[in-house]
N, C-alpha and C. Protein backbone atom coordinates (compact mmCIF):
# COMPACT_ATOMS: atom_id res chain seq x y z
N UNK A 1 -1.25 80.54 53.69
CA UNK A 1 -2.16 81.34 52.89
C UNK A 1 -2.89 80.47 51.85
N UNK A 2 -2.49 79.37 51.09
CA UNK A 2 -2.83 78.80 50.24
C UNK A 2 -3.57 78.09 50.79
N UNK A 3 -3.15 77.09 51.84
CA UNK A 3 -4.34 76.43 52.70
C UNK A 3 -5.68 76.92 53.44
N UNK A 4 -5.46 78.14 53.54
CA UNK A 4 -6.68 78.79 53.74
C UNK A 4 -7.41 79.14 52.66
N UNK A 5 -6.85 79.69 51.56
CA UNK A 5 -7.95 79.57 50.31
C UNK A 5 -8.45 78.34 50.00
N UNK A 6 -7.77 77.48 49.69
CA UNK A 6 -8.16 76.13 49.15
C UNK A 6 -9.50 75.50 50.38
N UNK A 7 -9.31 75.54 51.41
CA UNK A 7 -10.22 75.01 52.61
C UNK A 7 -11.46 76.53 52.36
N UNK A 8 -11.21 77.71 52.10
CA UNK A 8 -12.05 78.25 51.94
C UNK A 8 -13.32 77.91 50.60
N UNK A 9 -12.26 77.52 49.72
CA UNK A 9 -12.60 77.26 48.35
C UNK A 9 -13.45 75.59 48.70
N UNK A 10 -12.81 75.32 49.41
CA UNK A 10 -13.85 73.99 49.52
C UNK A 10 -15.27 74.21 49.96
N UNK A 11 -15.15 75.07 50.84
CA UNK A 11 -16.50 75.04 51.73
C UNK A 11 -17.38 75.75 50.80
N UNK A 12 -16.75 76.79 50.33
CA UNK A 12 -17.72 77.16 48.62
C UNK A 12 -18.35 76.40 47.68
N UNK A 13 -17.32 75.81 47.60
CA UNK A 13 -18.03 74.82 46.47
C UNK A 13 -19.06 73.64 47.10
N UNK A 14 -18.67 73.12 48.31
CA UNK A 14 -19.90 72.49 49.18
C UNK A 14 -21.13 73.19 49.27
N UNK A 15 -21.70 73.87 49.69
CA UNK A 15 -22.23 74.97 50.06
C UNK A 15 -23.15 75.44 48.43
N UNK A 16 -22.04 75.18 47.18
CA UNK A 16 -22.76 76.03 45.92
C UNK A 16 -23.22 74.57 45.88
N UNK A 17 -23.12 73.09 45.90
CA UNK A 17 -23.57 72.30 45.81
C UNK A 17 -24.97 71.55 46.32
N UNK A 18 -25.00 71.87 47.50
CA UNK A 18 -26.33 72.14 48.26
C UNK A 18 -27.52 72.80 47.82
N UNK A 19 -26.94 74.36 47.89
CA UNK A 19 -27.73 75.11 46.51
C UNK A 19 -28.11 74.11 45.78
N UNK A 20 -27.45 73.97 44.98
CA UNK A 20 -28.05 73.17 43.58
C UNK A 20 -28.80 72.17 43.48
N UNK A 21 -28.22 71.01 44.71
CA UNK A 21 -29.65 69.91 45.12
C UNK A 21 -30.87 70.66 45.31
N UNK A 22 -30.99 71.73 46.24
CA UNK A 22 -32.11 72.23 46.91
C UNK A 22 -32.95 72.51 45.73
N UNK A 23 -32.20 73.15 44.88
CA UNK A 23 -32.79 73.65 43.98
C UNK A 23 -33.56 72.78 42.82
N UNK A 24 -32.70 71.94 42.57
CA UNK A 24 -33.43 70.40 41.76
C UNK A 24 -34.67 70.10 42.19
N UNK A 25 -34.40 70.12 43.72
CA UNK A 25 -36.16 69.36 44.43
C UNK A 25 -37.05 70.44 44.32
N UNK A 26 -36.19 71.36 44.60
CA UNK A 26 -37.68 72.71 44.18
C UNK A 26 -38.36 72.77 42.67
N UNK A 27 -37.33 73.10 41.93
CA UNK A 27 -37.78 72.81 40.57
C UNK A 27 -38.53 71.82 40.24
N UNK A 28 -38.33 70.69 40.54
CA UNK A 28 -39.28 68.97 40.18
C UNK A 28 -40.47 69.61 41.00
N UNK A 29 -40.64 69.60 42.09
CA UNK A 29 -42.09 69.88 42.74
C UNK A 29 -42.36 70.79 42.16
N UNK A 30 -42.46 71.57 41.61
CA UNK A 30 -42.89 72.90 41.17
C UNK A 30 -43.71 72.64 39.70
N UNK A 31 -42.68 71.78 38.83
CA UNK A 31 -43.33 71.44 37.77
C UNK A 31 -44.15 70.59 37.73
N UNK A 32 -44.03 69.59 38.71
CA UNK A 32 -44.94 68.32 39.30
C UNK A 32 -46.11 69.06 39.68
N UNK A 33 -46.58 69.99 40.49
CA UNK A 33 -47.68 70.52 40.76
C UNK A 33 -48.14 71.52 39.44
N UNK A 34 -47.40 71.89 38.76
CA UNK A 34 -48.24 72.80 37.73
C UNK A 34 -48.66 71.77 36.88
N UNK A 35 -47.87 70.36 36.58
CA UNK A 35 -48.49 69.21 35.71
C UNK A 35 -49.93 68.82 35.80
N UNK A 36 -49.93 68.43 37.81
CA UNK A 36 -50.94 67.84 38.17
C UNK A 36 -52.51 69.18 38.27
N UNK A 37 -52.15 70.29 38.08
CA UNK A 37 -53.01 71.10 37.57
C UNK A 37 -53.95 71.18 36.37
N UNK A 38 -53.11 70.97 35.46
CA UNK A 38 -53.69 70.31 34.17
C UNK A 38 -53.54 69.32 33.31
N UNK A 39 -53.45 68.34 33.55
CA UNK A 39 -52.89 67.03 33.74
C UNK A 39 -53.81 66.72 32.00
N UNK A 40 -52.51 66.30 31.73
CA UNK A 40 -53.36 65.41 29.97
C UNK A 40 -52.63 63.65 29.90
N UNK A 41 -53.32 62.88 29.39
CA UNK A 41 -52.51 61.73 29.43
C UNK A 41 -52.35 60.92 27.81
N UNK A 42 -51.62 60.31 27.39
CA UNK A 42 -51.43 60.02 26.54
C UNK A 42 -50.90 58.28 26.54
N UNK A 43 -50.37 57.82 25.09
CA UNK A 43 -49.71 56.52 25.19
C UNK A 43 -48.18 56.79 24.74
N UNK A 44 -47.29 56.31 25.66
CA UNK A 44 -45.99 56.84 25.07
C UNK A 44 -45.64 54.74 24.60
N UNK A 45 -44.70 55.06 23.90
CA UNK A 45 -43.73 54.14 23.35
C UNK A 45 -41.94 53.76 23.96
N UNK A 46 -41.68 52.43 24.09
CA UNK A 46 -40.27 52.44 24.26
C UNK A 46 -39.80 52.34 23.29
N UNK A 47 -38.76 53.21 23.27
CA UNK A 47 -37.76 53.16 21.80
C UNK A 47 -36.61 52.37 22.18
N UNK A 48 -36.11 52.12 22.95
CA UNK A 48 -34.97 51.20 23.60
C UNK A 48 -35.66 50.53 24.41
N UNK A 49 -34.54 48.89 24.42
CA UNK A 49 -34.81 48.28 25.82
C UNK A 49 -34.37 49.24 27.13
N UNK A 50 -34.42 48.41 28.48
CA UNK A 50 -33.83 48.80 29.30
C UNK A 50 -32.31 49.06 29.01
N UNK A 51 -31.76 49.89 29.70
CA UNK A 51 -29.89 49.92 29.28
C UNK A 51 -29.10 50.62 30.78
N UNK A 52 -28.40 50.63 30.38
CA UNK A 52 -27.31 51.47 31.42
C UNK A 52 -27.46 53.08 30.83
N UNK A 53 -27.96 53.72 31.67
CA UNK A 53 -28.27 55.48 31.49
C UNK A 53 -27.10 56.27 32.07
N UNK A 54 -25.64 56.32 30.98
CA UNK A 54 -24.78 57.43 32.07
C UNK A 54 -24.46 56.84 33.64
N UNK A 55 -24.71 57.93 34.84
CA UNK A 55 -23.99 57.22 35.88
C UNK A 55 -25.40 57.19 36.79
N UNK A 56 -26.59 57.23 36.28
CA UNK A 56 -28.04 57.27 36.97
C UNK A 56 -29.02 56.32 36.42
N UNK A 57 -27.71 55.00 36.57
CA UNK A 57 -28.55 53.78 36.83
C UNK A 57 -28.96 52.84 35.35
N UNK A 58 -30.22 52.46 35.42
CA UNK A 58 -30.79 51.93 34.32
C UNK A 58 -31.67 52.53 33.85
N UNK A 59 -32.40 52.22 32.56
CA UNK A 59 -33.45 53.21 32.38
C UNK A 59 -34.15 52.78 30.82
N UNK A 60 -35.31 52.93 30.88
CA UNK A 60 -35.65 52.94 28.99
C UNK A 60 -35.59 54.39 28.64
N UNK A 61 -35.81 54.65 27.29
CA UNK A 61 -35.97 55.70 26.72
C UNK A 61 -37.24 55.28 26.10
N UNK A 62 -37.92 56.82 25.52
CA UNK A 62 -39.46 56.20 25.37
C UNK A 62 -39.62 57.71 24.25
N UNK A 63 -41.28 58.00 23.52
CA UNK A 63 -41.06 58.59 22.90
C UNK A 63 -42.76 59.08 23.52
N UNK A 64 -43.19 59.96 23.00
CA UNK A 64 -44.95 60.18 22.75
C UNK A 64 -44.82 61.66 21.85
N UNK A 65 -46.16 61.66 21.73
CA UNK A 65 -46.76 62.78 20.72
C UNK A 65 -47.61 63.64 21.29
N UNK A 66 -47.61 65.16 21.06
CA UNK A 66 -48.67 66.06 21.49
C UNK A 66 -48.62 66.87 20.57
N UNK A 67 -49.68 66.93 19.97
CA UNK A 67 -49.97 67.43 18.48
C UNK A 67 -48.96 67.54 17.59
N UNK A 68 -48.58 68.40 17.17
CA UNK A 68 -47.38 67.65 16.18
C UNK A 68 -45.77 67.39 16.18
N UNK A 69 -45.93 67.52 17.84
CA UNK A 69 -44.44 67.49 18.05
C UNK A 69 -44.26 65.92 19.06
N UNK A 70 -43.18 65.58 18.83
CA UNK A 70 -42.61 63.94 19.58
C UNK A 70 -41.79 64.59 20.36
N UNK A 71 -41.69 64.17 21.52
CA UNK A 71 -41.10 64.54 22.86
C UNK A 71 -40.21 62.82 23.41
N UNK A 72 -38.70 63.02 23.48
CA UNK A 72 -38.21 61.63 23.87
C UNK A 72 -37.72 61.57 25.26
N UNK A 73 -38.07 61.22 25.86
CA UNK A 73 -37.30 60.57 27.38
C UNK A 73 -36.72 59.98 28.26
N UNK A 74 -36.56 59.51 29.01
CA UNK A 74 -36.10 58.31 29.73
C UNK A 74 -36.54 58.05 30.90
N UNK A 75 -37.00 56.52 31.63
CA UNK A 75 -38.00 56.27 32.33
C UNK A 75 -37.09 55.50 33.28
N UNK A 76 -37.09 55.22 34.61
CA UNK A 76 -36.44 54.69 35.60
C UNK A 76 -37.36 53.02 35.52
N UNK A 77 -38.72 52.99 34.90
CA UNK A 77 -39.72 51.79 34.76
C UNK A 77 -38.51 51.06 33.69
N UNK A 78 -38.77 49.89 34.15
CA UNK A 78 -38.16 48.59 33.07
C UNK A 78 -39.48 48.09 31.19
N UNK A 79 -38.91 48.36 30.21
CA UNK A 79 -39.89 48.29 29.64
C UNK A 79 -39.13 47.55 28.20
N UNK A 80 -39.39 46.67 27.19
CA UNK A 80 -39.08 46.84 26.27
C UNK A 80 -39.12 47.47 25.02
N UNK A 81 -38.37 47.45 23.86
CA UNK A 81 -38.57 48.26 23.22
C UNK A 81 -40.12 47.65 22.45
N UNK A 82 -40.50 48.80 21.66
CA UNK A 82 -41.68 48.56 21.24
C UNK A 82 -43.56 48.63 22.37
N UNK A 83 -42.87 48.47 23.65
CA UNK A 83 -43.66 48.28 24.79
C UNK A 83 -44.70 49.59 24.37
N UNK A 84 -45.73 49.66 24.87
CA UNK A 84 -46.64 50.79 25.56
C UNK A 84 -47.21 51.32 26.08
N UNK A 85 -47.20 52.10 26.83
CA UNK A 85 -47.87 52.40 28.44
C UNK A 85 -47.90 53.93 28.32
N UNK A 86 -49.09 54.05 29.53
CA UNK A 86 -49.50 55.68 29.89
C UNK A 86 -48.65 55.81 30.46
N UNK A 87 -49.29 57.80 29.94
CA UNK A 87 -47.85 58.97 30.58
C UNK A 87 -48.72 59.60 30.92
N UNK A 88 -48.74 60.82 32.13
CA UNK A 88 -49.24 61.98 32.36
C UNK A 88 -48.34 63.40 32.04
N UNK A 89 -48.96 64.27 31.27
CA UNK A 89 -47.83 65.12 30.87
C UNK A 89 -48.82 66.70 31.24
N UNK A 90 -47.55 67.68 31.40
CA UNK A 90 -48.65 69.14 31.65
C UNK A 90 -48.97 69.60 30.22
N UNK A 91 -50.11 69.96 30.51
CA UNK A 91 -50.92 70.29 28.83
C UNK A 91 -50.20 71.68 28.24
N UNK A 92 -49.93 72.37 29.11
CA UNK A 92 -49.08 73.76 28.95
C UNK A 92 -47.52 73.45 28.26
N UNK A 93 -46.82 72.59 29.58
CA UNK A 93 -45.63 72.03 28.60
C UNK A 93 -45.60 70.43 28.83
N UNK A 94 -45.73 70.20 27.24
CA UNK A 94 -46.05 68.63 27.53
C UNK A 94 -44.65 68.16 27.68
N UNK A 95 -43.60 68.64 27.50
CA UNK A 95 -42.58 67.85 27.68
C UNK A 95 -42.24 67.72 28.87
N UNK A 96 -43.06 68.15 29.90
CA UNK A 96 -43.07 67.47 31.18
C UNK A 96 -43.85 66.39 31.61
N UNK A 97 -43.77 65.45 31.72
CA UNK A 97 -44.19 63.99 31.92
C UNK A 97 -43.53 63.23 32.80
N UNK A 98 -44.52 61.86 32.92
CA UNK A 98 -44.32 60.96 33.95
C UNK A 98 -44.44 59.91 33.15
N UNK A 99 -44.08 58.87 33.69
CA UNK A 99 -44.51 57.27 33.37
C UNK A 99 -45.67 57.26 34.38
N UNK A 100 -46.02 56.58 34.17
CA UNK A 100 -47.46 55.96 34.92
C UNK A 100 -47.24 54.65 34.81
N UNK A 101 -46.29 54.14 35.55
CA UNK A 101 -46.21 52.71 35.65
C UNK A 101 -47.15 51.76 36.36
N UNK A 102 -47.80 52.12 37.01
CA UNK A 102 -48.87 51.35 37.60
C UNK A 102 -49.98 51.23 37.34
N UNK A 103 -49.95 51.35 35.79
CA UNK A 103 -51.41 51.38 34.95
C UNK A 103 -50.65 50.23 33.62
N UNK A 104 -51.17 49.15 33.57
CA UNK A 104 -51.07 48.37 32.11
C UNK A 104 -52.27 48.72 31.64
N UNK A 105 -51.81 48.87 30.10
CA UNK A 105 -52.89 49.29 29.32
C UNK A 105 -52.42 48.25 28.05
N UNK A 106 -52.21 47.27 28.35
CA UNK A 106 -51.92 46.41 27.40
C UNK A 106 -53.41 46.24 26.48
N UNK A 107 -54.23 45.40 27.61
CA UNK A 107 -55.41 45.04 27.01
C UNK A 107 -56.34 46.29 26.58
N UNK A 108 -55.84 47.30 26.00
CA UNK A 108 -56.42 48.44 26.28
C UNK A 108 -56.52 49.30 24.56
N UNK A 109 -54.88 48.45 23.80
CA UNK A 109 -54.40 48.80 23.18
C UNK A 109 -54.94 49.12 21.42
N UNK A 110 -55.43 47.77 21.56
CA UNK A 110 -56.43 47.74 19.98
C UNK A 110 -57.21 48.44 19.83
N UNK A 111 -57.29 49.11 18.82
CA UNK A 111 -57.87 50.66 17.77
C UNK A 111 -58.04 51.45 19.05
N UNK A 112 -57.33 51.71 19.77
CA UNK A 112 -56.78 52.82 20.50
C UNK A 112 -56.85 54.11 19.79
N UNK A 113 -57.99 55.11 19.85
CA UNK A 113 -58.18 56.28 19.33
C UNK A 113 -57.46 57.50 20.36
N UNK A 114 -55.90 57.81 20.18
CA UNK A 114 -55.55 58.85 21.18
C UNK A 114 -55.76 59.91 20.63
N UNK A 115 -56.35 61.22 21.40
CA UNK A 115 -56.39 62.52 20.79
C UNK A 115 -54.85 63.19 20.73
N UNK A 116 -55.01 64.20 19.55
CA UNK A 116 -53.41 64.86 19.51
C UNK A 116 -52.95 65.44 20.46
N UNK A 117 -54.08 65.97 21.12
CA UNK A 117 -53.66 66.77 22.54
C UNK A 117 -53.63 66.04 23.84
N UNK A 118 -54.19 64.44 23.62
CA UNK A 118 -54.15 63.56 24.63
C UNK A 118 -55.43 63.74 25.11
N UNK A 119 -55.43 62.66 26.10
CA UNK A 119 -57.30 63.10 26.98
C UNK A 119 -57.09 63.91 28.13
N UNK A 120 -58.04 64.11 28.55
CA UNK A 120 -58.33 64.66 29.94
C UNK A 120 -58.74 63.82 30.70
N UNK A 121 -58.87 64.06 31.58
CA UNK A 121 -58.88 63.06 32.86
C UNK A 121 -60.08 62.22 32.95
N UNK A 122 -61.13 63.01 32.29
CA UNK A 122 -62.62 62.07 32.46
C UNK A 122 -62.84 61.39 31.48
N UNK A 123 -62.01 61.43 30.03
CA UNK A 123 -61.78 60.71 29.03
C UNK A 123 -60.85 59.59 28.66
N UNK A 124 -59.96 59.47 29.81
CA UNK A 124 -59.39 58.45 29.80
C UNK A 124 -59.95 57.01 29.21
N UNK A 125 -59.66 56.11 28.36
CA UNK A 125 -60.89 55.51 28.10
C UNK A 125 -61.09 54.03 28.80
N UNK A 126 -59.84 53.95 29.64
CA UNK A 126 -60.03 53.11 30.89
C UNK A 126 -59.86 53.41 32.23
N UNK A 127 -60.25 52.56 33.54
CA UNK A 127 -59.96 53.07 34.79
C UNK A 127 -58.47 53.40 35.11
N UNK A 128 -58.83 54.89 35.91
CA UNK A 128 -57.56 55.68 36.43
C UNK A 128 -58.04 56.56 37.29
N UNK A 129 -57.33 56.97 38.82
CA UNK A 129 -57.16 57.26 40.20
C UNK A 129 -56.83 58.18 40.16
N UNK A 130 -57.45 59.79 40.53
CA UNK A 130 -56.64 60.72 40.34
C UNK A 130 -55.97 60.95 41.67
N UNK A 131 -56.58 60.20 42.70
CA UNK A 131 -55.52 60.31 43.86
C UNK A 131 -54.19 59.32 44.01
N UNK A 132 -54.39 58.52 43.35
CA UNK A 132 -53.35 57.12 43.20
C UNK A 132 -52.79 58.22 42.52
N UNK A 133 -52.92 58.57 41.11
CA UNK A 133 -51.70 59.24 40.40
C UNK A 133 -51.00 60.48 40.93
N UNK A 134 -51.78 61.09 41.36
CA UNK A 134 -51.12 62.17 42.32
C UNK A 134 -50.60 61.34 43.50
N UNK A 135 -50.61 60.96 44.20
CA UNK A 135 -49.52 60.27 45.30
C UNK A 135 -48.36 59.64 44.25
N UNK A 136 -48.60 58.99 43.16
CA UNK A 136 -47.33 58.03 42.43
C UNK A 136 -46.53 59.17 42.15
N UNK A 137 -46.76 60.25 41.51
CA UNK A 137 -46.16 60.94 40.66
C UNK A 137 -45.31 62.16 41.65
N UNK A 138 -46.43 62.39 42.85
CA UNK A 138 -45.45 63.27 43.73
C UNK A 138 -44.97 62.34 45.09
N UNK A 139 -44.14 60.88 45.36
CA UNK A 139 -43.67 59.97 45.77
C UNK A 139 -42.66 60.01 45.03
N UNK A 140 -42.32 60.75 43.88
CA UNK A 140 -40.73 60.52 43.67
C UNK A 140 -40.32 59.79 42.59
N UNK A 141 -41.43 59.28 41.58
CA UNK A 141 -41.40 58.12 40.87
C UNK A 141 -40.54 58.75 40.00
N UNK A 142 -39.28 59.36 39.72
CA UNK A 142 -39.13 60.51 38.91
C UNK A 142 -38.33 59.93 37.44
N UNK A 143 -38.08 60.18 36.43
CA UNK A 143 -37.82 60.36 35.00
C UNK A 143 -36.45 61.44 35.04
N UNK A 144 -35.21 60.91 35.50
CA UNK A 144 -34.40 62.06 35.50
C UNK A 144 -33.54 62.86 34.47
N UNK A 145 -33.89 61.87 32.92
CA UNK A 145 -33.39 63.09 31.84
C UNK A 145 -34.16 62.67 31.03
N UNK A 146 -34.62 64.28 31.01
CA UNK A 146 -35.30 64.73 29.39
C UNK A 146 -35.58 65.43 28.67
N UNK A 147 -35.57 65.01 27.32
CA UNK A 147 -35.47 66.36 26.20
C UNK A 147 -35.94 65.67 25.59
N UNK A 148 -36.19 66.75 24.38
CA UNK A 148 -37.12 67.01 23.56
C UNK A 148 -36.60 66.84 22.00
N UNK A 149 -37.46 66.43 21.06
CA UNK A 149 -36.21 66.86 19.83
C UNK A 149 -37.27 67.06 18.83
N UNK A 150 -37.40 67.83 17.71
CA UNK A 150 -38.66 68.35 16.60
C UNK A 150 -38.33 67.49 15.57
């Protein structure tokens, strides 16, 4: 009797586990497409070097601004602290974002006028792909913890 619960109890909990992946990838695409709907971009900051993130690898942590709130994250991109590079974030909830690692904006940086709400896409004030970024961003490039803090 016990071995049949327990083997029952396993396949439950397999099974609620699945669920829950499925559900992760649904959720990420979901917010990934409402992002790339209204897409704002900004300059985020590393606040840490690269480090050991928990049990998901390496990672920087990074910071940016949308009007008067700072939003902090963590980026799977290698970056140092102090570094700075574009993000794409949804204008609705900005604390959904990306790295945009395949854009240096180093030379980009001096008297850098960012708006509080970030630019829009045709204001960017250097070259950027809205099909390159939509393929980078829904390819998986993903940012797997983040929050927010006021």
């Amino acid at each position: 009797m016990k071995k049949n619960i327990a083997q029952k109890f396993s396949i439950i909990l397999s099974i609620l586990i699945v669920i829950l992946i499925v559900l992760s990838f649904v959720h990420e695409s979901f917010w990934i497409k409402q992002m790339l709907k209204k897409p704002r971009y900004t300059v985020a900051e590393a606040t840490t070097d690269r480090h050991q993130k928990n049990n998901n690898g390496v990672g920087t942590d990074y910071k940016y601004r949308v009007k008067d709130k700072i939003y902090f994250a963590t980026t799977n991109c290698s970056y140092q602290k102090g570094d700075q590079f574009l993000i794409i974030f949804d204008s609705l909830k900005p604390k959904n974002a990306k790295v945009l690692g395949i854009y240096s904006i180093e030379n980009y940086l001096i008297d850098l006028k960012i708006p509080v709400n970030g630019w829009k896409y045709e204001d960017v004030p250097f070259k950027i792909d809205s099909n390159t970024i939509k393929k980078y961003v829904q390819d998986g490039n993903i940012e797997p913890f983040e929050y927010d803090q006021e």
